[in-house]
Protein backbone atom coordinates (compact mmCIF):
# COMPACT_ATOMS: atom_id res chain seq x y z
CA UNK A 1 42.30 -21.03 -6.89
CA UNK A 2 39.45 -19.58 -4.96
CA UNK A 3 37.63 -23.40 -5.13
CA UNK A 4 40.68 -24.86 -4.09
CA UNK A 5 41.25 -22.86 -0.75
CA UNK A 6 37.23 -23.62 -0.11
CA UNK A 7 37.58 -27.22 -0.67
CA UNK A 8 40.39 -26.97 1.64
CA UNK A 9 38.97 -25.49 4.34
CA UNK A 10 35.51 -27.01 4.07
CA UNK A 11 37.90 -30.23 4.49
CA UNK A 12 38.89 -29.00 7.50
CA UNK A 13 35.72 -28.32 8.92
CA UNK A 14 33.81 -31.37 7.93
CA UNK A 15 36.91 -33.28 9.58
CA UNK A 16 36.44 -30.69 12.73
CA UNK A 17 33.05 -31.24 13.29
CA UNK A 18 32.54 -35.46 11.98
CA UNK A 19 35.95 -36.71 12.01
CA UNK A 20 35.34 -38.25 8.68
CA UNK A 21 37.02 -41.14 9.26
CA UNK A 22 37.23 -43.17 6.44
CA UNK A 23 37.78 -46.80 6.94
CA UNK A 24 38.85 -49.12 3.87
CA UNK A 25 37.55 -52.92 4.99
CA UNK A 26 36.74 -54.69 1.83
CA UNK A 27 39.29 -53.16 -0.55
CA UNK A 28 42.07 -50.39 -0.58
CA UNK A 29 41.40 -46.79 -1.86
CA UNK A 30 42.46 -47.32 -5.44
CA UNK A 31 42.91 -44.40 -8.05
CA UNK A 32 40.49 -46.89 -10.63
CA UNK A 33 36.89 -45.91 -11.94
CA UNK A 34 34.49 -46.78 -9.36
CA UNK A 35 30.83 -46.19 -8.38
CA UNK A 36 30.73 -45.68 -4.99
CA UNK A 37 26.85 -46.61 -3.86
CA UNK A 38 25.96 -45.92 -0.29
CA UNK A 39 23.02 -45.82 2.42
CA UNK A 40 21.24 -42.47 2.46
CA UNK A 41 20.18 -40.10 5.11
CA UNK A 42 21.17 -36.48 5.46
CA UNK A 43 21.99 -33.76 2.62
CA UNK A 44 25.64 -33.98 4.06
CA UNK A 45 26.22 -37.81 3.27
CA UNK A 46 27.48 -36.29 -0.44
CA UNK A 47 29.96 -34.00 1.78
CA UNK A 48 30.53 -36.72 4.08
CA UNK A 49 31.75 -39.50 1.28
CA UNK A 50 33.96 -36.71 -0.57
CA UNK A 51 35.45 -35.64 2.66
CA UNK A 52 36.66 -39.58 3.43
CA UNK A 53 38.11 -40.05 0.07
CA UNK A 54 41.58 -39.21 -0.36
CA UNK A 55 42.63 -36.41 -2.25
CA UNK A 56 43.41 -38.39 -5.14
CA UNK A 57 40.13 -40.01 -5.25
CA UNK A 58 38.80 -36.65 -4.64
CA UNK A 59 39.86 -35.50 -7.54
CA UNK A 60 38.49 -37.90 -10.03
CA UNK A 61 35.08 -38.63 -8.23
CA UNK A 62 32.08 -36.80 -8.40
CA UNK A 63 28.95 -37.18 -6.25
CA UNK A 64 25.34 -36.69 -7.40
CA UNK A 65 23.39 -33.76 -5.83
CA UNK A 66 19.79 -33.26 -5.50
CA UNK A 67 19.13 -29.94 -8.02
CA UNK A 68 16.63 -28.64 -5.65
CA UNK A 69 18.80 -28.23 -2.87
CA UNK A 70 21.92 -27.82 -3.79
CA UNK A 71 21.17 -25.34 -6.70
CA UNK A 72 19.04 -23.43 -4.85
CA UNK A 73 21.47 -20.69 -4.07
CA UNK A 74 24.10 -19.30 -5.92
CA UNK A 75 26.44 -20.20 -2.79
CA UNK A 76 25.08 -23.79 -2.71
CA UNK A 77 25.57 -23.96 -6.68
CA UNK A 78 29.12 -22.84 -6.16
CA UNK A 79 30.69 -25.37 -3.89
CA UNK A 80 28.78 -28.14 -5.46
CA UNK A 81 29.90 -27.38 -9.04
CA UNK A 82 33.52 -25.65 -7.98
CA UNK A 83 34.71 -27.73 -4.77
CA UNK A 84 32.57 -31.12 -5.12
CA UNK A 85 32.50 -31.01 -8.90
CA UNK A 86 29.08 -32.62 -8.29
CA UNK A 87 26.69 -33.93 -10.90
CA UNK A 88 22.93 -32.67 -10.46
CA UNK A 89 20.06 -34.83 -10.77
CA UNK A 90 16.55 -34.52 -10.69
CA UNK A 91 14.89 -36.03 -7.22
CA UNK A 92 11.75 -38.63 -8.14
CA UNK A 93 13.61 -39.48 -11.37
CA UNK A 94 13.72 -43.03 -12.56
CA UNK A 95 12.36 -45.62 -14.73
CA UNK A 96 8.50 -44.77 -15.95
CA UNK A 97 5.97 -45.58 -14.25
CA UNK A 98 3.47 -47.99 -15.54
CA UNK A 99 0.06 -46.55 -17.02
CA UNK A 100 -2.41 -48.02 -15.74
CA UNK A 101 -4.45 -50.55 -18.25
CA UNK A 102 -6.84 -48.89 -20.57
CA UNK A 103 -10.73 -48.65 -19.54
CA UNK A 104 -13.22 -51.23 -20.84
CA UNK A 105 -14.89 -49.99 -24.02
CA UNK A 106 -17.99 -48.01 -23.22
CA UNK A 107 -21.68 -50.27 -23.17
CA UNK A 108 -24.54 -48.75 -24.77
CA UNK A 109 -27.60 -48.68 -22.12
CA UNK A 110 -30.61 -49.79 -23.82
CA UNK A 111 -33.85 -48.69 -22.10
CA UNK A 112 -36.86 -50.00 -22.39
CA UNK A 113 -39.66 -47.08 -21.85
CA UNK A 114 -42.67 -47.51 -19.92
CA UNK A 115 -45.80 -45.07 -20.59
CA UNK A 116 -47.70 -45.42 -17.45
CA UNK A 117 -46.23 -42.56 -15.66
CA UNK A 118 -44.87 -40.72 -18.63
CA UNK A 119 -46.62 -37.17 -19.47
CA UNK A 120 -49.01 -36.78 -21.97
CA UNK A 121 -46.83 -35.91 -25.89
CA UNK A 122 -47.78 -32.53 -27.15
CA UNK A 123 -50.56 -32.54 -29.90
CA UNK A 124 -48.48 -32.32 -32.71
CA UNK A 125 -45.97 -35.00 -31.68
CA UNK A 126 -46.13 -38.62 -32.89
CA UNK A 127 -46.34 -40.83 -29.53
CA UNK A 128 -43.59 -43.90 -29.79
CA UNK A 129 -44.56 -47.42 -30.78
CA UNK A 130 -44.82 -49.63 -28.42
CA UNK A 131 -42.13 -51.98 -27.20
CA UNK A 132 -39.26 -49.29 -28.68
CA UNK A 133 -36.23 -49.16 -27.80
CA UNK A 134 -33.96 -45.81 -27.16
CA UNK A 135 -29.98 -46.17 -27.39
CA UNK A 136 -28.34 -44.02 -24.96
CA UNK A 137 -24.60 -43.47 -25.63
CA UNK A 138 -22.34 -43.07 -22.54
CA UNK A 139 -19.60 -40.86 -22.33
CA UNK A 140 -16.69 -41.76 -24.17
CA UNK A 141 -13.45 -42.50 -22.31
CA UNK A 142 -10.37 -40.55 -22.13
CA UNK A 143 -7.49 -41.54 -24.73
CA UNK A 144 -5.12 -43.94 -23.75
CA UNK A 145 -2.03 -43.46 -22.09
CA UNK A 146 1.16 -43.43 -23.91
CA UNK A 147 2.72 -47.12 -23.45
CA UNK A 148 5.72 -47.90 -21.57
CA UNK A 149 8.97 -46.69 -22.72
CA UNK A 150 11.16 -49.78 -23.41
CA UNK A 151 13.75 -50.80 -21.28
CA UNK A 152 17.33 -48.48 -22.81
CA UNK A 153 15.35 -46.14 -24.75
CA UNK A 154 16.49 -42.86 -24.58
CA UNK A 155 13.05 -41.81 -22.71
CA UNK A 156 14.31 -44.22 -19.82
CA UNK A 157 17.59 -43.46 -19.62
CA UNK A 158 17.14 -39.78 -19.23
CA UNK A 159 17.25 -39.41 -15.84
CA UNK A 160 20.49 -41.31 -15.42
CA UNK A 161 22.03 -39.23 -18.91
CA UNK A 162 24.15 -37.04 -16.35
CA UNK A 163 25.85 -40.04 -14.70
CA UNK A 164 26.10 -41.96 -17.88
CA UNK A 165 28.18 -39.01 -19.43
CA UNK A 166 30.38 -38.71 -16.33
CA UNK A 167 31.34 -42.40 -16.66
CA UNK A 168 31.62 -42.03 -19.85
CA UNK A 169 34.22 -39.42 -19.76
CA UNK A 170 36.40 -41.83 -16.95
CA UNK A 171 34.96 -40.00 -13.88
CA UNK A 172 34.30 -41.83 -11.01
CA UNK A 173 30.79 -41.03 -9.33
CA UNK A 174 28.79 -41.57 -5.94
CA UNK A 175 25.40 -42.42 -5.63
CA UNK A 176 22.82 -43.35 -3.25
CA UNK A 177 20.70 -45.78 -4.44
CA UNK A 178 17.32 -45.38 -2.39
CA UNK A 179 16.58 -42.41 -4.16
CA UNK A 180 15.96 -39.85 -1.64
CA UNK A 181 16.78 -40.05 2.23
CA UNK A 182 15.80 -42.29 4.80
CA UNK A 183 14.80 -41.16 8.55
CA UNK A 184 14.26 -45.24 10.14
CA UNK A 185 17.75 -45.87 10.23
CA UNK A 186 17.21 -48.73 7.77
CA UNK A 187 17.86 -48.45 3.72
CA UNK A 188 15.23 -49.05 1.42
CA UNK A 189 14.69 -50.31 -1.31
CA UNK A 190 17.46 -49.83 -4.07
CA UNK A 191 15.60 -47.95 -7.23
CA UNK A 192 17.08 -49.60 -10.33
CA UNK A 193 19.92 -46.67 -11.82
CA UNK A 194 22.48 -48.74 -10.02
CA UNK A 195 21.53 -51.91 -12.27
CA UNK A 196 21.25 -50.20 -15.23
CA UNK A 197 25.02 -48.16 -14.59
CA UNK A 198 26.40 -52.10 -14.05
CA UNK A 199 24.97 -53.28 -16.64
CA UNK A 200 26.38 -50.31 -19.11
CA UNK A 201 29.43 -49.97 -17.60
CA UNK A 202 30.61 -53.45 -16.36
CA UNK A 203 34.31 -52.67 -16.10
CA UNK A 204 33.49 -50.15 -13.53
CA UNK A 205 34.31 -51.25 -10.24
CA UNK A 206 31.21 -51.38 -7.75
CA UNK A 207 32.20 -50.21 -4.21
CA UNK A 208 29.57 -50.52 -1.28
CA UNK A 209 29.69 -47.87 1.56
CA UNK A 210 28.19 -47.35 4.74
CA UNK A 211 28.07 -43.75 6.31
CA UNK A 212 27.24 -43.97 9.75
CA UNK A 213 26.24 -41.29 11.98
CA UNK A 214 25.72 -38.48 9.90
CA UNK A 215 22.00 -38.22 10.03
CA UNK A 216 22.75 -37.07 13.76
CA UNK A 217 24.83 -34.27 12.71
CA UNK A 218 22.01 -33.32 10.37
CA UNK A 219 18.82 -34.74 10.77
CA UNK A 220 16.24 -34.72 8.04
CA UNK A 221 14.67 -30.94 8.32
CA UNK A 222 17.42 -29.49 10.51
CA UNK A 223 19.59 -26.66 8.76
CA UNK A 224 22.32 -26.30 11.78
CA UNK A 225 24.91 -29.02 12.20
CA UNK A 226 25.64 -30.84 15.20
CA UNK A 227 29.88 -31.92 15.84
CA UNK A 228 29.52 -35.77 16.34
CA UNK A 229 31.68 -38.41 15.61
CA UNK A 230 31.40 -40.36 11.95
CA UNK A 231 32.38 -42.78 9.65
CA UNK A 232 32.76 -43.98 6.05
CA UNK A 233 33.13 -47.74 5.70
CA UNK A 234 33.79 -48.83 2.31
CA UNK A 235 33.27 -52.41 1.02
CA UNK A 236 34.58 -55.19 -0.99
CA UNK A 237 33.38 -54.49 -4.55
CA UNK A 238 30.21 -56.79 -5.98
CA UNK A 239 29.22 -57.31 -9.18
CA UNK A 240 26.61 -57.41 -11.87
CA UNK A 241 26.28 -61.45 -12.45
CA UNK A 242 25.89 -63.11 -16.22
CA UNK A 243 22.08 -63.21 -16.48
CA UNK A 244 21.36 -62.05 -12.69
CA UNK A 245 17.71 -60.01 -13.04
CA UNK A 246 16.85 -56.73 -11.90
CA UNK A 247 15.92 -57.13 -8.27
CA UNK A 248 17.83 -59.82 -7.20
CA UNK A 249 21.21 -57.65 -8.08
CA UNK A 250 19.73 -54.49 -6.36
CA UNK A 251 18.98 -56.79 -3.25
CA UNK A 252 22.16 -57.76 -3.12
CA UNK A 253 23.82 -54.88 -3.33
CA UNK A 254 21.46 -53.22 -0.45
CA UNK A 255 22.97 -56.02 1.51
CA UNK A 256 26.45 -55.53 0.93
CA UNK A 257 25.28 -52.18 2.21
CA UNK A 258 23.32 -52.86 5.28
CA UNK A 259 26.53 -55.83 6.04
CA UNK A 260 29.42 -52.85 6.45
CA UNK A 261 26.70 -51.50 9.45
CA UNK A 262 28.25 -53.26 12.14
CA UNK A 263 32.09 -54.10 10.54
């Protein structure tokens, strides 16, 4: 009961101080499983979203929340877990990177020794032939690097594990494809969870959004919000393509974004 009165009145104030006008241009708000994927720039686009939905999308759609931020206080933990019902996620999570390639085996320097400024050997040592040749070993490299982690093992899909369970158990979910936030004005580049959700979960319906404005209220390294004006413009829904790679899809889908800007 105590969540629901906070979720109320946090409603209230988000609507107080952005408006959170929500504005449905490329399809109708629709109580269906959806993954809403939007631009990203302030911790309060997660509020922002939830806040536009209405209350019966609310209740079945969950946004993901940076663990370091928003479990960094027991308050913070509260409303994300109690009001937003959020699902945490790890920030700088995503596919493995690739080792680098393994170092050339070592050479063996062979040196040829010349005895015209070498000291004088000690009585009871034998001197070296002539023309002999001393093998030097180099040091030996480090060991290799474990290889890649194939595409849908479960070492690659971990980060994502908390949003696959959540669809999984008929949630919808939010998500913000860039990864971490944005302070140009201008998404980048979509980080490939969003591909890999579509391509697991194709019946799930994938709904573009643009927030605009709320990286005013909040800038990037403020902790006081400022009451200004904002949006939520949600899309037509795109999707995944028989066959359609990796980056091409994500491209796409950044510009189904980046095209709701100026609707």
């Amino acid at each position: 009961m105590l969540a629901k009165f906070t979720g109320w009145g946090l409603l209230a104030l988000i609507r107080l101080l952005t408006g959170a006008q929500a504005r449905w241009w490329g399809c109708p708000p629709k109580a269906e499983q959806r993954i809403y994927f939007a631009n990203h720039q302030s911790h309060l686009d997660l509020v922002m979203i939830w806040a536009a939905l209405p209350e019966e999308l609310r209740s079945i759609t969950r946004p993901i929340a940076a663990r370091d931020y928003w479990a960094n206080t027991p308050f913070k933990r509260w409303i994300t877990t109690e009001v937003f019902h959020a699902i945490y996620v790890e920030r700088g999570g995503g596919a493995p990177v690739v080792p680098p390639a393994p170092p050339e085996p070592p050479a063996v320097e062979r040196i040829d020794p010349s005895f015209d400024d070498a000291p004088q050997p000690l009585a009871a040592a034998e001197p070296e032939p002539a023309g002999a040749q001393i093998e030097i070993p180099l040091p030996q490299p480090a060991a290799e690097p474990s290889p890649l982690a194939p595409p849908g093992s479960a070492e690659a899909l971990a980060p994502l594990q908390p949003l696959i369970e959540a669809l999984q158990s008929g949630d919808s979910i939010i998500i913000f494809p860039e990864g971490t936030r944005g302070h140009t004005g201008e998404p980048q580049k979509f980080k490939s969870g969003l591909f890999t959700l579509a391509q697991m979960f194709p019946e799930v319906v994938l709904v573009p959004a643009w927030i605009d404005n709320v990286q005013r209220v909040m800038p990037k390294g403020e902790v006081v919000p400022v009451p200004i004006l904002c949006s939520v413009t949600f899309g037509a829904p795109i999707r995944l393509e028989e066959g359609e790679e990796r980056r091409p899809f994500l491209d796409r889908a950044r510009e189904a974004v980046v095209a709701l800007r100026n609707v």
